[in-house]
Protein backbone atom coordinates (compact mmCIF):
# COMPACT_ATOMS: atom_id res chain seq x y z
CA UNK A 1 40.32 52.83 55.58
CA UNK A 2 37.13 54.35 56.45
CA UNK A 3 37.21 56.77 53.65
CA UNK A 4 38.12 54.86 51.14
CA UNK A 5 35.64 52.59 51.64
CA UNK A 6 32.84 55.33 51.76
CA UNK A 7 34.51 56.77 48.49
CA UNK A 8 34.25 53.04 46.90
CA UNK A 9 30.87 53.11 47.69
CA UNK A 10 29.69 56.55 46.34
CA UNK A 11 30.94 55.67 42.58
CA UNK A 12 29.20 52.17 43.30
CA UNK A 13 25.99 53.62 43.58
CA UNK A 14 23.78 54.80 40.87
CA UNK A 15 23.64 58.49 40.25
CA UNK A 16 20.48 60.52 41.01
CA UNK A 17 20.71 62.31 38.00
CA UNK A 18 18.93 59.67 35.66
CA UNK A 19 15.71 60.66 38.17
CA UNK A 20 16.56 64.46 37.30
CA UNK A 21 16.78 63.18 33.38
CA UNK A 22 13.38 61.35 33.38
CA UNK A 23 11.38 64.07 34.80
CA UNK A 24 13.07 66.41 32.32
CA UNK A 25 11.97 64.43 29.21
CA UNK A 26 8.42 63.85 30.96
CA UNK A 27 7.64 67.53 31.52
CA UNK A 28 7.08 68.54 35.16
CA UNK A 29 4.92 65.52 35.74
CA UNK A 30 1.48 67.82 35.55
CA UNK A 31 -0.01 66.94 32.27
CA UNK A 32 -2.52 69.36 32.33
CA UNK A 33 0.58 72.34 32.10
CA UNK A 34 3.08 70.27 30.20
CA UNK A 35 0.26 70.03 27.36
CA UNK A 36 -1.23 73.60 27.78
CA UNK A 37 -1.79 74.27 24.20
CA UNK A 38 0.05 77.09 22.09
CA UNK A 39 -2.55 79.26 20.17
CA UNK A 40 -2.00 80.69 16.99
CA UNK A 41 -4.15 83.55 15.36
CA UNK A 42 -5.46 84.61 11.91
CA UNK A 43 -3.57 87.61 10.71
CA UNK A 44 -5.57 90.46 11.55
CA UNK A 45 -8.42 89.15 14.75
CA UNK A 46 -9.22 91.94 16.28
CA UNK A 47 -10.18 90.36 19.15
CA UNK A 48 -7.27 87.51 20.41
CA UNK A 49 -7.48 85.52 22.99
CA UNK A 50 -7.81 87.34 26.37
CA UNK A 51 -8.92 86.82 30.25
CA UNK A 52 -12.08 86.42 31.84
CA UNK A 53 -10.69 89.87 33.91
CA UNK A 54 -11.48 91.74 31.14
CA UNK A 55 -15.18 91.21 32.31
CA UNK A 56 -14.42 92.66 35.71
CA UNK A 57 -17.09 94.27 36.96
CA UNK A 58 -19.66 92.88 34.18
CA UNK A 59 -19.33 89.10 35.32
CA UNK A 60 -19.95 88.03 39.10
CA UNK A 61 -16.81 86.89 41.00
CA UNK A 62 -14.40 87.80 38.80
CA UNK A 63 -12.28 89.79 39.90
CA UNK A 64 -10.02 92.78 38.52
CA UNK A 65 -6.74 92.30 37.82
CA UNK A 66 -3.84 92.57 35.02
CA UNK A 67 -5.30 91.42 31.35
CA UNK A 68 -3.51 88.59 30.14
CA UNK A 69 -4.06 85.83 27.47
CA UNK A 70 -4.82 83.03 29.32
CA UNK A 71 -6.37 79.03 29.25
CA UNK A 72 -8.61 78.01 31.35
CA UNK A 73 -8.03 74.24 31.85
CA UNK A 74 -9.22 70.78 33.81
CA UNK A 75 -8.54 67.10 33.60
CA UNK A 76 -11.35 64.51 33.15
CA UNK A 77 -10.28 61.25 32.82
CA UNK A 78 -7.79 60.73 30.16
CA UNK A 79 -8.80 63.49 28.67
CA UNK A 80 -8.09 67.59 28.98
CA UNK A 81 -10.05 70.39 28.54
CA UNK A 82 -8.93 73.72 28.12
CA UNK A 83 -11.07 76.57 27.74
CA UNK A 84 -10.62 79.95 25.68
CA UNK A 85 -11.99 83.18 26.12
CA UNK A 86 -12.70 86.17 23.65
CA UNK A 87 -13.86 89.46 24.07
CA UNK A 88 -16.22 89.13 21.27
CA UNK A 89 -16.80 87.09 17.65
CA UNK A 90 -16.24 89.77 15.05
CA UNK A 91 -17.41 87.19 12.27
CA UNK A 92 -20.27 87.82 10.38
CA UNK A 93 -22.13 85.54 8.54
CA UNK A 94 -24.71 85.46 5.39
CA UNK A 95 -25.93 88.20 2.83
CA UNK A 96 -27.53 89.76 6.47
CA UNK A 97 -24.23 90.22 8.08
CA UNK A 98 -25.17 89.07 11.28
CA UNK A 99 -23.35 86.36 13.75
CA UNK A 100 -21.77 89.07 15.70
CA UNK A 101 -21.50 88.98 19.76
CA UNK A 102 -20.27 89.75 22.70
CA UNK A 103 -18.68 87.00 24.59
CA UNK A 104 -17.23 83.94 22.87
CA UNK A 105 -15.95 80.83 24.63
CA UNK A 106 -14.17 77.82 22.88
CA UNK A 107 -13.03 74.63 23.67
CA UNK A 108 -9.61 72.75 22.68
CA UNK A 109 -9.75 69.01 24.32
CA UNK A 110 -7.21 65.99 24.15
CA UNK A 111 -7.26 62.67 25.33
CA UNK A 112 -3.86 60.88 26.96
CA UNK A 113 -2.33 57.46 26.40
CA UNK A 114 0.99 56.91 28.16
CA UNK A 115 1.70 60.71 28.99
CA UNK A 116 0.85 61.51 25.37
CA UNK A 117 -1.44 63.29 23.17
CA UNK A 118 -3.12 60.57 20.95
CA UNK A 119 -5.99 62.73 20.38
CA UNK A 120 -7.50 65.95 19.93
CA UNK A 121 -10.78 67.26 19.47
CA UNK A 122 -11.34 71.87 18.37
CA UNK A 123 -14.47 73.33 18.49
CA UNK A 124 -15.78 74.82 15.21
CA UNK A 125 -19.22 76.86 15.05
CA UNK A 126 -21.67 74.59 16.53
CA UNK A 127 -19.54 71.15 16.45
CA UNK A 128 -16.45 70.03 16.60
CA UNK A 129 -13.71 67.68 14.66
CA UNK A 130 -11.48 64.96 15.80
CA UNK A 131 -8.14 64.03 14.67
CA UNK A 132 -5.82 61.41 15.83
CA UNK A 133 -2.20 62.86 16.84
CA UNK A 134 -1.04 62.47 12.90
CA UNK A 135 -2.28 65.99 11.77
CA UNK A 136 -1.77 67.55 15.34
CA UNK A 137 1.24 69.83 15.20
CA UNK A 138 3.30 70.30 18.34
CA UNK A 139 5.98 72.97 19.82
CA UNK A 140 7.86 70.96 22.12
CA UNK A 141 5.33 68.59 23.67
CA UNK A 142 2.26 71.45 23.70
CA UNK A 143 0.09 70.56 21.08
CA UNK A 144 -0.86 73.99 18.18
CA UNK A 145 -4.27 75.08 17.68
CA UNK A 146 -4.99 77.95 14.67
CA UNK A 147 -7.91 80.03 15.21
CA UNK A 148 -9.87 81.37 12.01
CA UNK A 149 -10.59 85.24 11.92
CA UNK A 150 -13.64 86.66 13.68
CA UNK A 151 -15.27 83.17 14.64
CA UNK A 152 -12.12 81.54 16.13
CA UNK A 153 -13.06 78.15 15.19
CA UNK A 154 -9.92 76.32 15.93
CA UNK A 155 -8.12 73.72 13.93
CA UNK A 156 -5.55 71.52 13.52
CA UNK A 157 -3.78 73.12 10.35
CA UNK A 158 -3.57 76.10 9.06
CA UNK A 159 -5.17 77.00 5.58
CA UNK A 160 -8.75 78.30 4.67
CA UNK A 161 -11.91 76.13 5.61
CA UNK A 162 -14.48 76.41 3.28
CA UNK A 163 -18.35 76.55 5.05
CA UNK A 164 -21.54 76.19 3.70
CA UNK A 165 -23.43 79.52 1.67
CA UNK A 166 -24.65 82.00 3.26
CA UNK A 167 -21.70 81.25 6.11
CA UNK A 168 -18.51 82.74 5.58
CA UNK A 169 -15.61 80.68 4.82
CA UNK A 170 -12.86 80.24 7.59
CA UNK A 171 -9.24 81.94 7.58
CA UNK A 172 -7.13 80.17 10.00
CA UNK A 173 -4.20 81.72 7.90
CA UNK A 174 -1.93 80.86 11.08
CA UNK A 175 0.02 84.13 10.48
CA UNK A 176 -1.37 86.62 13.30
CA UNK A 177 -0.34 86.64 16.99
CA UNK A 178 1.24 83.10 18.75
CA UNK A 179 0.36 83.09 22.42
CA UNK A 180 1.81 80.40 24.89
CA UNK A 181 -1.27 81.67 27.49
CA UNK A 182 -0.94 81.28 31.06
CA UNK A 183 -2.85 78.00 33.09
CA UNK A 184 -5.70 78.64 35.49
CA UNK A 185 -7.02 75.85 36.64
CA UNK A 186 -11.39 75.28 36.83
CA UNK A 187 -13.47 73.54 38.32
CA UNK A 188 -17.30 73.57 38.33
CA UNK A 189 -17.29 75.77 41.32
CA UNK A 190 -13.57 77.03 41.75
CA UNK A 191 -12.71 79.85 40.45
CA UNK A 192 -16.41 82.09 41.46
CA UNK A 193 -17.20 83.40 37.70
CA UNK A 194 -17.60 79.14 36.95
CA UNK A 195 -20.83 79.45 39.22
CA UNK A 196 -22.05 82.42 37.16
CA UNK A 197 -25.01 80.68 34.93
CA UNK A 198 -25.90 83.94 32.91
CA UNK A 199 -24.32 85.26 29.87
CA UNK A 200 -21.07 86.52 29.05
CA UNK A 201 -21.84 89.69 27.07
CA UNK A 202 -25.12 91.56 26.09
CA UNK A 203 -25.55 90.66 22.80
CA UNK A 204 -29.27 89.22 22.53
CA UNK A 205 -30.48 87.24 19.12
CA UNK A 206 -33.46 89.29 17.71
CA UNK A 207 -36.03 87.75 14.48
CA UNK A 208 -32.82 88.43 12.01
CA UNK A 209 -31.68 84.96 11.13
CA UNK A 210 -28.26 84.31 12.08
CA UNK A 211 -28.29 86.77 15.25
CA UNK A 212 -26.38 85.38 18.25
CA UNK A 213 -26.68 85.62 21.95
CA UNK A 214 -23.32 85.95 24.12
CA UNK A 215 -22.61 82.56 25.16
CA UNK A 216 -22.66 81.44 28.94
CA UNK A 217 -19.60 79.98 30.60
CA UNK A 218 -17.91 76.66 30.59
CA UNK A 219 -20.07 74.62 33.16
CA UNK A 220 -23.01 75.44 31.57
CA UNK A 221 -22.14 74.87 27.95
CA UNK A 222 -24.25 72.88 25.31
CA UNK A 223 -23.87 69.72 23.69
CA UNK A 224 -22.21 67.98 26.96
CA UNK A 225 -18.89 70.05 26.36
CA UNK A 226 -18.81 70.14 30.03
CA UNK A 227 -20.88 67.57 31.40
CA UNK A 228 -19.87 65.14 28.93
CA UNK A 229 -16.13 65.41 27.57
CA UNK A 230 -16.04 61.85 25.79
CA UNK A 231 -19.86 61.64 24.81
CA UNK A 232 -18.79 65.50 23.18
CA UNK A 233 -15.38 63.93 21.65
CA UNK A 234 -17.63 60.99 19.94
CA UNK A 235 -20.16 63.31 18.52
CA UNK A 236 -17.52 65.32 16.83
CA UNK A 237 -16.94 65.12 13.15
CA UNK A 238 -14.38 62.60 11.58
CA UNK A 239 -10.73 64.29 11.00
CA UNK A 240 -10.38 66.36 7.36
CA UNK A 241 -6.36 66.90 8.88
CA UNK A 242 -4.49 68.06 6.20
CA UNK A 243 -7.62 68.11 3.75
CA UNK A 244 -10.09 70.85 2.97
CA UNK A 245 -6.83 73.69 3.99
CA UNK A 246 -7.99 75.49 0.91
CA UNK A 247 -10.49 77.40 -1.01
CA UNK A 248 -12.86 74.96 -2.96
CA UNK A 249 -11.09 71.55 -1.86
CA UNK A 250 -14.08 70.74 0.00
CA UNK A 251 -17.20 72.70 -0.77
CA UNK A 252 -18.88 69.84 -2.37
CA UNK A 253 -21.75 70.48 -0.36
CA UNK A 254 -21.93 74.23 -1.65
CA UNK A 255 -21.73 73.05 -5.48
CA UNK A 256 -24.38 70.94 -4.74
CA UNK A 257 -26.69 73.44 -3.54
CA UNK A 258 -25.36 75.51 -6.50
CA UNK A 259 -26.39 73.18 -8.90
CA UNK A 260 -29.92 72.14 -7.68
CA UNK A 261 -30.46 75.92 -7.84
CA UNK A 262 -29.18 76.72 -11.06
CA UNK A 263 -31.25 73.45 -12.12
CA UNK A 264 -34.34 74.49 -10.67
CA UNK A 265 -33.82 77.70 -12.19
CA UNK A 266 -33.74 76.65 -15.78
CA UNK A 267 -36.40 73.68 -15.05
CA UNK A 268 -38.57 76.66 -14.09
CA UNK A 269 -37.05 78.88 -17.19
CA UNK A 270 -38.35 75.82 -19.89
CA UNK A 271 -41.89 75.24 -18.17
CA UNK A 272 -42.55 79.06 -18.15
CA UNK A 273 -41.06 79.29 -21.50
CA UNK A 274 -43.46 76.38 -23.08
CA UNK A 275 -46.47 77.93 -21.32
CA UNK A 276 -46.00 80.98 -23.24
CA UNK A 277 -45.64 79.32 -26.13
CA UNK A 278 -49.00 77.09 -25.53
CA UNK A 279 -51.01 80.66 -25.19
CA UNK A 280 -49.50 82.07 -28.32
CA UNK A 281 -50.66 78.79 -30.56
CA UNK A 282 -53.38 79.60 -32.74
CA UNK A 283 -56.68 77.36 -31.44
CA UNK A 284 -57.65 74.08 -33.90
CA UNK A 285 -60.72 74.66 -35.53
């Protein structure tokens, strides 16, 4: 009697699995892994995304180690911040072909609602855009970002961004390497290299417009990447998406410039040309 009864009751009561199934569909429950980004390259970087370990021995506290791809990454708020690291920004810029450096660290960020990405904000050059989920693209539930050649500027489509003259224009073709990097976690002080407040690199900006220094690490980034990760998000440029993902689509800007010259040009042409012609007339008598 006994055993029926205890049989009775195990198909009575609800099965653990539904638990099992919930946490399945909700990732491990650690939404700083479950959305570690996926990175996709330009064909051709010669520099992808690597470790801070390959500045063992250049960079205090960090310590040697296997070279990996890897994402450095926090949680601030709603919002997440993972960091990338380069060896170097092989991108030049202007007629001077400078913009070179060692060092280059960039910054992928997305705010949670409910568990999900609802927002995202890439680093580009000095700024940054912001895009609502629509144009984010996903693989599985880890949001995509694709890197442009040299500069990796990240964004949230790939195509070719075009910048303003002398700059070059952006190739985040999408078609080089696709790296799911490994998670470290930061913190201002945790692991010992976030404490380091000097450069990463030795490049050093000279009088040749456009030079660069090598950038200095996370904590002590500009424009309140760090210090400020929703006053950063605001300040970022409204979403193009899906828009300006090829050459001349959005170089208004450019013609502009283009155009004043080439007016200013001819404006100066017709006043230098009716000078000439005032010096040649013969003098009234």
């Amino acid at each position: 009697m006994r055993l029926r009864l205890g049989l009775a009751l195990v198909l009575l009561c609800p099965a653990p699995a539904a638990a099992t199934q919930t946490t399945s569909s909700s990732g491990t429950g650690d939404p700083l892994a479950d959305h570690s980004p996926v990175v996709v390259h330009a064909r051709g970087d010669r520099s992808p995304l690597t470790s801070v370990r390959a500045f063992a021995g250049r960079v205090p506290g960090v310590r040697r180690g296997r070279v990996r791809p890897t994402i450095y990454g926090r949680r601030v708020g709603p919002w997440l911040q993972y960091w990338l690291f380069f060896a170097g920004n092989g991108q030049d810029r202007g007629v001077l072909r400078t913009g070179r450096h060692e060092g280059d660290w960039e910054l992928l960020q997305y705010r949670l609602r409910g568990g999900r990405v609802v927002q995202g904000v890439y680093s580009q050059h000095a700024g940054a855009e912001r895009c609502g989920r629509g144009p984010l693209r996903f693989a599985g539930r880890r949001p995509v970002a694709y890197l442009a050649h040299g500069s990796h500027a990240a964004y949230f489509v790939p195509g070719l961004r075009d910048r303003m003259w002398p700059d070059p224009n952006d190739e985040a073709d999408g078609r080089g390497r696709r790296m799911r990097p490994r998670l470290v976690r930061i913190s201002t002080d945790d692991p010992p290299w976030m404490r380091h407040r000097g450069s990463w690199g030795g490049s050093r900006a000279g009088w040749v417009p456009g030079e660069m220094d090598s950038p200095r690490g996370p904590a002590f980034q500009p424009h309140g990447r760090w210090s400020d990760a929703a006053g950063w998000a605001a300040a970022a440029r409204p979403c193009r998406g899906r828009r300006c993902d090829a050459r001349g689509e959005c170089d208004g800007g450019e013609t502009a410039v283009a155009a004043g010259l080439a007016g200013g040009s001819l404006l100066a042409a017709l006043l230098a040309a009716r000078r000439r012609v005032r010096r040649r007339a013969p003098a009234s008598s």
